[in-house]
Protein backbone atom coordinates (compact mmCIF):
# COMPACT_ATOMS: atom_id res chain seq x y z
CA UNK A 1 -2.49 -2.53 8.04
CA UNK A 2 0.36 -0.87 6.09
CA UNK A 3 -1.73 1.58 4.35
CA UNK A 4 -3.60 2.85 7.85
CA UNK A 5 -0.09 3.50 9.51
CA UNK A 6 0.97 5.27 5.93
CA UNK A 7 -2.37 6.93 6.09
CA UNK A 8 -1.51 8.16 9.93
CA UNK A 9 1.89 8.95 8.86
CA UNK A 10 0.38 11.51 5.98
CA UNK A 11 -2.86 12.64 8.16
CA UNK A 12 0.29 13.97 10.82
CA UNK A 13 2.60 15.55 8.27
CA UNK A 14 -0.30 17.39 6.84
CA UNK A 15 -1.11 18.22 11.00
CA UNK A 16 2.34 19.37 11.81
CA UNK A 17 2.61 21.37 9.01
CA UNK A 18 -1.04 23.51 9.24
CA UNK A 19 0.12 23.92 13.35
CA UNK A 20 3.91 24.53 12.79
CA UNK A 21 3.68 21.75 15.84
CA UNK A 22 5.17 18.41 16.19
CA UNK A 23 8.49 18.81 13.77
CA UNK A 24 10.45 16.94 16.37
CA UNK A 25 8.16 13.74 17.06
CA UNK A 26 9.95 11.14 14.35
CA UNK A 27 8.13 8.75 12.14
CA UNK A 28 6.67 6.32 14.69
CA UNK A 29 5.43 9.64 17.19
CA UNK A 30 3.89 11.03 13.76
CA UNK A 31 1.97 7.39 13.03
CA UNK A 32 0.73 7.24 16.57
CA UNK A 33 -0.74 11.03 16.46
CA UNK A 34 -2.19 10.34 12.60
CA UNK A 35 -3.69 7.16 13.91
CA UNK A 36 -4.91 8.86 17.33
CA UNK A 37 -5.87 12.09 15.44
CA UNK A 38 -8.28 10.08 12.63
CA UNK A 39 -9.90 8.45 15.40
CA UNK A 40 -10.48 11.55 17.34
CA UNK A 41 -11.34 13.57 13.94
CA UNK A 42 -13.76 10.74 12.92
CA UNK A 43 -15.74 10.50 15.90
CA UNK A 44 -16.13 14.13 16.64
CA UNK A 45 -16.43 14.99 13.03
CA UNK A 46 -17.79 12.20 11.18
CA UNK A 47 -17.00 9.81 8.42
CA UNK A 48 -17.15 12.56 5.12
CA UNK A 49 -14.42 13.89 3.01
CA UNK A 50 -11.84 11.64 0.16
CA UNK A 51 -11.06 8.17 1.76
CA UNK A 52 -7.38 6.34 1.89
CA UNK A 53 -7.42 2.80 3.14
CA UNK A 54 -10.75 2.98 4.67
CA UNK A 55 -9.85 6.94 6.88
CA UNK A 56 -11.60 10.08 6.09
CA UNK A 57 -8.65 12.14 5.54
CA UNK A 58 -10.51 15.99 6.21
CA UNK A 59 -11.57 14.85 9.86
CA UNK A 60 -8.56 13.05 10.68
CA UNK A 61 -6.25 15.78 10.25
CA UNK A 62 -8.72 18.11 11.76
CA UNK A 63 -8.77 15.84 14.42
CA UNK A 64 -4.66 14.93 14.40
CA UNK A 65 -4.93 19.41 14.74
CA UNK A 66 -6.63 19.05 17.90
CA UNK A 67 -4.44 16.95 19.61
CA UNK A 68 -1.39 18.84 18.45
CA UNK A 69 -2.67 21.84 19.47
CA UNK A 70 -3.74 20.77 22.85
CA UNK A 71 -0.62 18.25 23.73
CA UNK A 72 2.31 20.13 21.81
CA UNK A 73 4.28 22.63 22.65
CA UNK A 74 5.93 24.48 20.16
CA UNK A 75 9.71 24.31 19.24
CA UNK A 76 9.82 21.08 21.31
């Protein structure tokens, strides 16, 4: 349980930092969209790429990119 929200946490920073997106969220709006982005990445994108704690870490930020992109604006 610990290691999937430190898993989300990482899967976000990684997001927020490829988008420039998201610097304003704080640490339990960052979990959320890591957790919310490795489900999205994983079912769009498969279950491929170096596992943490049981979450494919290339499609969940891919997927954690997608939601930033679409739901966050930049700067806010």
């Amino acid at each position: 349980m610990i290691g999937s929200l430190l898993v989300g946490l990482l899967v976000a920073i990684i997001a927020a930092a490829i988008t420039n997106r998201g610097e304003n969220m704080g640490c339990v709006g960052k979990i959320l969209l890591g957790l919310a982005g490795a489900w999205v990445g994983q079912f769009l994108f498969g279950d491929w790429g170096p596992h943490i704690a049981d979450t494919a870490i290339v499609p969940s930020v891919l997927g954690a990119v997608i939601l930033l992109a679409i739901f966050w604006k930049r700067g806010s």
